[in-house]
N, C-alpha and C. Protein backbone atom coordinates (compact mmCIF):
# COMPACT_ATOMS: atom_id res chain seq x y z
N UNK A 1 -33.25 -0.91 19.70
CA UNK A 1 -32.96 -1.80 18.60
C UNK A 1 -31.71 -1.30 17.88
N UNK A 2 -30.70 -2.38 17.56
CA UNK A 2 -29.33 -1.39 16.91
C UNK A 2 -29.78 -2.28 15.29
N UNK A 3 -29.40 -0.81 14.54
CA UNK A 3 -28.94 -1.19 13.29
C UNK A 3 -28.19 -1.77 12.43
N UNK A 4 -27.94 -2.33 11.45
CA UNK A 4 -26.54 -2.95 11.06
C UNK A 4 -26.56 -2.09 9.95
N UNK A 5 -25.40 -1.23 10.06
CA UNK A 5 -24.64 -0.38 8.82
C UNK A 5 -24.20 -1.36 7.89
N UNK A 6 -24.20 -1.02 6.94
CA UNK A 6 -23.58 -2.50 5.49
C UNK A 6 -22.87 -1.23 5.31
N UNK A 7 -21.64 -1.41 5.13
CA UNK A 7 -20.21 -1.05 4.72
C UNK A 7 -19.64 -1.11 3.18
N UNK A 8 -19.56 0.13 2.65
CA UNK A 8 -19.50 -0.18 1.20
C UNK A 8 -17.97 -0.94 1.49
N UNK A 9 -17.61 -1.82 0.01
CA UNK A 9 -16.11 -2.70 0.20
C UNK A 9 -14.82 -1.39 0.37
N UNK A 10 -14.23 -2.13 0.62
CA UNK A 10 -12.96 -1.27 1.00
C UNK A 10 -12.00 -1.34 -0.70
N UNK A 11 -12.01 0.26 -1.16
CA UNK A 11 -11.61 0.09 -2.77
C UNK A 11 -10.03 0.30 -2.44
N UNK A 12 -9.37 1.15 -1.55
CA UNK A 12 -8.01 1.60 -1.35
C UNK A 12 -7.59 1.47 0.20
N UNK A 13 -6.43 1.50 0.12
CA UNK A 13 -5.89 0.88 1.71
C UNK A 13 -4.51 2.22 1.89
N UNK A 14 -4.60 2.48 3.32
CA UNK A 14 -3.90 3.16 3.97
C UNK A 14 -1.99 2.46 3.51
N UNK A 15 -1.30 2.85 4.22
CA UNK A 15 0.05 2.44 4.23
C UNK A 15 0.25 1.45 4.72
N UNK A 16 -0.21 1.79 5.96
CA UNK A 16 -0.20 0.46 7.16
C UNK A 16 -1.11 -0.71 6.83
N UNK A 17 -2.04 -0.59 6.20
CA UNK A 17 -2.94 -1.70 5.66
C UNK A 17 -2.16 -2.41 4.63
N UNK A 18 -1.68 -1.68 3.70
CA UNK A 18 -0.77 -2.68 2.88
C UNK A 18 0.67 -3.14 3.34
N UNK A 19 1.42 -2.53 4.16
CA UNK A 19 2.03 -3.07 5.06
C UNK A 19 1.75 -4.44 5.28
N UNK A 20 0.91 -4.63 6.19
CA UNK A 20 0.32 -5.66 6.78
C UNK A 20 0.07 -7.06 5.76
N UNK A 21 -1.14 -6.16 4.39
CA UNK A 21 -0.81 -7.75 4.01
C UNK A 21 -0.10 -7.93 3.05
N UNK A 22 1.00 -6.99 2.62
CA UNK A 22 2.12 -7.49 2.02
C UNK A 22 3.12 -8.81 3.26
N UNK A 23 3.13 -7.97 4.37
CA UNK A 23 3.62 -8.57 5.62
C UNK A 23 5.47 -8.42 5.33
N UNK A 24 5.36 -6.61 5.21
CA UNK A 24 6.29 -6.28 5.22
C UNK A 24 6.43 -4.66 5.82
N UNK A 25 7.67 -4.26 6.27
CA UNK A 25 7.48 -2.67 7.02
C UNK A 25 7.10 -1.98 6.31
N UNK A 26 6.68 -0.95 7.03
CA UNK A 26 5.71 0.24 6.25
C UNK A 26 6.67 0.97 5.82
N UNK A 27 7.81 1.25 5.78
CA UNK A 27 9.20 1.81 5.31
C UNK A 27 9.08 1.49 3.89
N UNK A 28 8.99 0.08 3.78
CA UNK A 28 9.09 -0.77 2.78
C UNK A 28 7.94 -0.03 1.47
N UNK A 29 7.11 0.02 2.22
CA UNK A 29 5.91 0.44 1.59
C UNK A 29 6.18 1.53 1.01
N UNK A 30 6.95 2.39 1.42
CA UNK A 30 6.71 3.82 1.43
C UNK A 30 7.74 3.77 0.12
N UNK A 31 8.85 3.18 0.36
CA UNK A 31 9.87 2.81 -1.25
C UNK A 31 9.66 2.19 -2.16
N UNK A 32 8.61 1.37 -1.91
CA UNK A 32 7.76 1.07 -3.04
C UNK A 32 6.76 1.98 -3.88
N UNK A 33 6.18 3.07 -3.20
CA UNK A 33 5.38 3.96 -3.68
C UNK A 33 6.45 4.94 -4.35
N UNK A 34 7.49 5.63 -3.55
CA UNK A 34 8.53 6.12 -4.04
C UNK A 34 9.17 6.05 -5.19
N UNK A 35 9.68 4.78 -5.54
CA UNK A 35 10.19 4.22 -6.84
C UNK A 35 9.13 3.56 -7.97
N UNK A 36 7.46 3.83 -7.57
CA UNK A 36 6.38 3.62 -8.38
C UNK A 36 6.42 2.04 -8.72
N UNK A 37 6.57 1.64 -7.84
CA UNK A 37 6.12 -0.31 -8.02
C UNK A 37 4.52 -0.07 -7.47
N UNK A 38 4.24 0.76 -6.36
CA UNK A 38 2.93 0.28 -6.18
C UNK A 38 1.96 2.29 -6.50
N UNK A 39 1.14 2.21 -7.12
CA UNK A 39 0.55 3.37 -7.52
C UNK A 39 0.23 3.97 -6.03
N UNK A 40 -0.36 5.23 -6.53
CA UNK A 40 -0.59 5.94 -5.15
C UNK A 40 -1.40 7.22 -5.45
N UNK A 41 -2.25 7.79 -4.19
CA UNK A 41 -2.77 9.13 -4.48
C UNK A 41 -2.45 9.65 -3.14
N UNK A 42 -2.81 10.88 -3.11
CA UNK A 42 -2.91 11.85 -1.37
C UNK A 42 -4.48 12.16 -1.69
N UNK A 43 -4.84 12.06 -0.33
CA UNK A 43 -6.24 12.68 -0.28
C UNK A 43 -5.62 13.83 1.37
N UNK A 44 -6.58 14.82 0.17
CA UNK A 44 -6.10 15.99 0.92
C UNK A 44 -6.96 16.65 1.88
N UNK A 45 -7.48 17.08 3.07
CA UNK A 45 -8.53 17.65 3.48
C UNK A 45 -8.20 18.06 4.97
N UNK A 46 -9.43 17.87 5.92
CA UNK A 46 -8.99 18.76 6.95
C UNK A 46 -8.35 18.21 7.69
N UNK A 47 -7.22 18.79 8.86
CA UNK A 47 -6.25 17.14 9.71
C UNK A 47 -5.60 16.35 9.30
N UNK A 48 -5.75 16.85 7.53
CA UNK A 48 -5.09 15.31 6.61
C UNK A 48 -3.51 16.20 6.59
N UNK A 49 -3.16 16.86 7.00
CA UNK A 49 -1.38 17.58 6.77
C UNK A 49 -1.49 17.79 5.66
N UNK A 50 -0.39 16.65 4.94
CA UNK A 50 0.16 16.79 4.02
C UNK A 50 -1.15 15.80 2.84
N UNK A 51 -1.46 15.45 3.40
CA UNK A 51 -2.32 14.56 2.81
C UNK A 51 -1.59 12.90 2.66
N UNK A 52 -2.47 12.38 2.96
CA UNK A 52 -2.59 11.02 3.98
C UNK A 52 -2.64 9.99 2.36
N UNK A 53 -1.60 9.12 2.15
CA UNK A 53 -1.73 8.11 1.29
C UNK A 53 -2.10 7.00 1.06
N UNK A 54 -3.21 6.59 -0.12
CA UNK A 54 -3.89 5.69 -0.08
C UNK A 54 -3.14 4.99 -1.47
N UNK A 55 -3.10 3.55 -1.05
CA UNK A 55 -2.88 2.73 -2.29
C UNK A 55 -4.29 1.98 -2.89
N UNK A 56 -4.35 2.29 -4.49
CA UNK A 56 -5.38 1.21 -4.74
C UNK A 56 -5.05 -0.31 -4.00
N UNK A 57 -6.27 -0.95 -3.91
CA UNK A 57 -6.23 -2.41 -3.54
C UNK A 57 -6.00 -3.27 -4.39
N UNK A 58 -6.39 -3.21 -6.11
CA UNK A 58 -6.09 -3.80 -7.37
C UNK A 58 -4.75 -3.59 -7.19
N UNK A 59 -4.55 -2.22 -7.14
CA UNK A 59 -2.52 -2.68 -7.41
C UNK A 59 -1.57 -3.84 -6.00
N UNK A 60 -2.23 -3.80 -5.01
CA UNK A 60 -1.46 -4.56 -4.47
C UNK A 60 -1.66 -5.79 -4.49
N UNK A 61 -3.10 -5.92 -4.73
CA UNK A 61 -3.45 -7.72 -5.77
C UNK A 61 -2.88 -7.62 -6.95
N UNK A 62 -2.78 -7.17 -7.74
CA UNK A 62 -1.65 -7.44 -8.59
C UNK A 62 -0.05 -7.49 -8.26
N UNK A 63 0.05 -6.96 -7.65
CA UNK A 63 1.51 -6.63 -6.97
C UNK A 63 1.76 -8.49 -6.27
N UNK A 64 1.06 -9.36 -5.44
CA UNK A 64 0.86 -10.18 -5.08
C UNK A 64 0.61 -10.74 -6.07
N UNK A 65 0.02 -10.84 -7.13
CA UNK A 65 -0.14 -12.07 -7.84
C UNK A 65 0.89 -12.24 -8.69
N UNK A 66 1.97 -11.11 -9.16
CA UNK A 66 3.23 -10.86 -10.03
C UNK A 66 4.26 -11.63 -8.80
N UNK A 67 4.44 -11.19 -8.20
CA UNK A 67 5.09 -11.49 -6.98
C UNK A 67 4.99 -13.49 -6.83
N UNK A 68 3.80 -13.50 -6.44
CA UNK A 68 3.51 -15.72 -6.65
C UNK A 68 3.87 -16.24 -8.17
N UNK A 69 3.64 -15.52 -9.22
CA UNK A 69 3.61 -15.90 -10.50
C UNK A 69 4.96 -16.18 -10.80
N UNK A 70 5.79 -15.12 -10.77
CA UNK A 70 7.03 -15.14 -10.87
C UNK A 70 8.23 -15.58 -9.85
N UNK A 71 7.75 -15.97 -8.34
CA UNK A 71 8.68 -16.34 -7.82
C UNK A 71 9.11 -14.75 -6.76
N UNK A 72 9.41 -15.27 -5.25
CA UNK A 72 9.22 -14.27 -4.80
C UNK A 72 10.67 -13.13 -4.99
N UNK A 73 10.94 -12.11 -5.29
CA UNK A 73 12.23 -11.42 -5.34
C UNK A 73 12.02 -10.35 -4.36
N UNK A 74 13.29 -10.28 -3.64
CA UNK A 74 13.11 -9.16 -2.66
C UNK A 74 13.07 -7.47 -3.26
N UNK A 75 12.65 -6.61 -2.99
CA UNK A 75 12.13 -5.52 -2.98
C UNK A 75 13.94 -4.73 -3.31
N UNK A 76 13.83 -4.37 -4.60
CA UNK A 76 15.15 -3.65 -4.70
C UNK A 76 15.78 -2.59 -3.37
N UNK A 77 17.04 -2.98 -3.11
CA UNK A 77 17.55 -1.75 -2.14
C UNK A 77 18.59 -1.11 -2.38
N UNK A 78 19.10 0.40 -2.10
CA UNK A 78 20.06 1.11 -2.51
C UNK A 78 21.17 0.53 -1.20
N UNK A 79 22.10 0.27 -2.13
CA UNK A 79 23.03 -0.36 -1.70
C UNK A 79 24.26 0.92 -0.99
N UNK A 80 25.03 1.03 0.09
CA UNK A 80 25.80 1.88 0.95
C UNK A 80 26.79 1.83 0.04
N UNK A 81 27.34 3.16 -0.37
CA UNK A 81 28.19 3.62 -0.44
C UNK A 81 29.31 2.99 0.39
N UNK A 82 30.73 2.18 0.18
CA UNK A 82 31.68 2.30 1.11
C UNK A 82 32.48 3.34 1.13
């Protein structure tokens, strides 16, 4: 007989998870955490290196709902030196 595990909800998302449903590169992601548009922690432990970054899920629903509310603007970029 198999069991069904119930899955607590998912409170924070990997890089690549918000990646995805921003539906933008994980680069992207990573300069967003960088320049503090989207919050962030490291969880640190064994295999984790440096420690592996999780974004809350509230901030990127908010991040999305600022984003529809206001009209979409692209993600600031540092512009090349000529």
């Amino acid at each position: 007989m198999i069991s069904k595990v119930k899955r607590a909800p998912m409170v924070d998302a990997s890089m690549r998870t918000v990646a995805g449903m921003l539906d933008v590169c994980i680069l992207t992601v990573y300069r967003m955490v960088k320049s503090g548009v989207l919050p962030h922690y490291r969880v640190v432990g064994e295999g984790a290196g440096k420690g592996t970054i999780r974004i809350p899920l509230e901030a990127v629903e908010k991040y999305r709902r600022d984003r529809m509310t206001t009209g979409w603007k692209p993600y600031p970029m540092r512009r090349k030196k000529a």
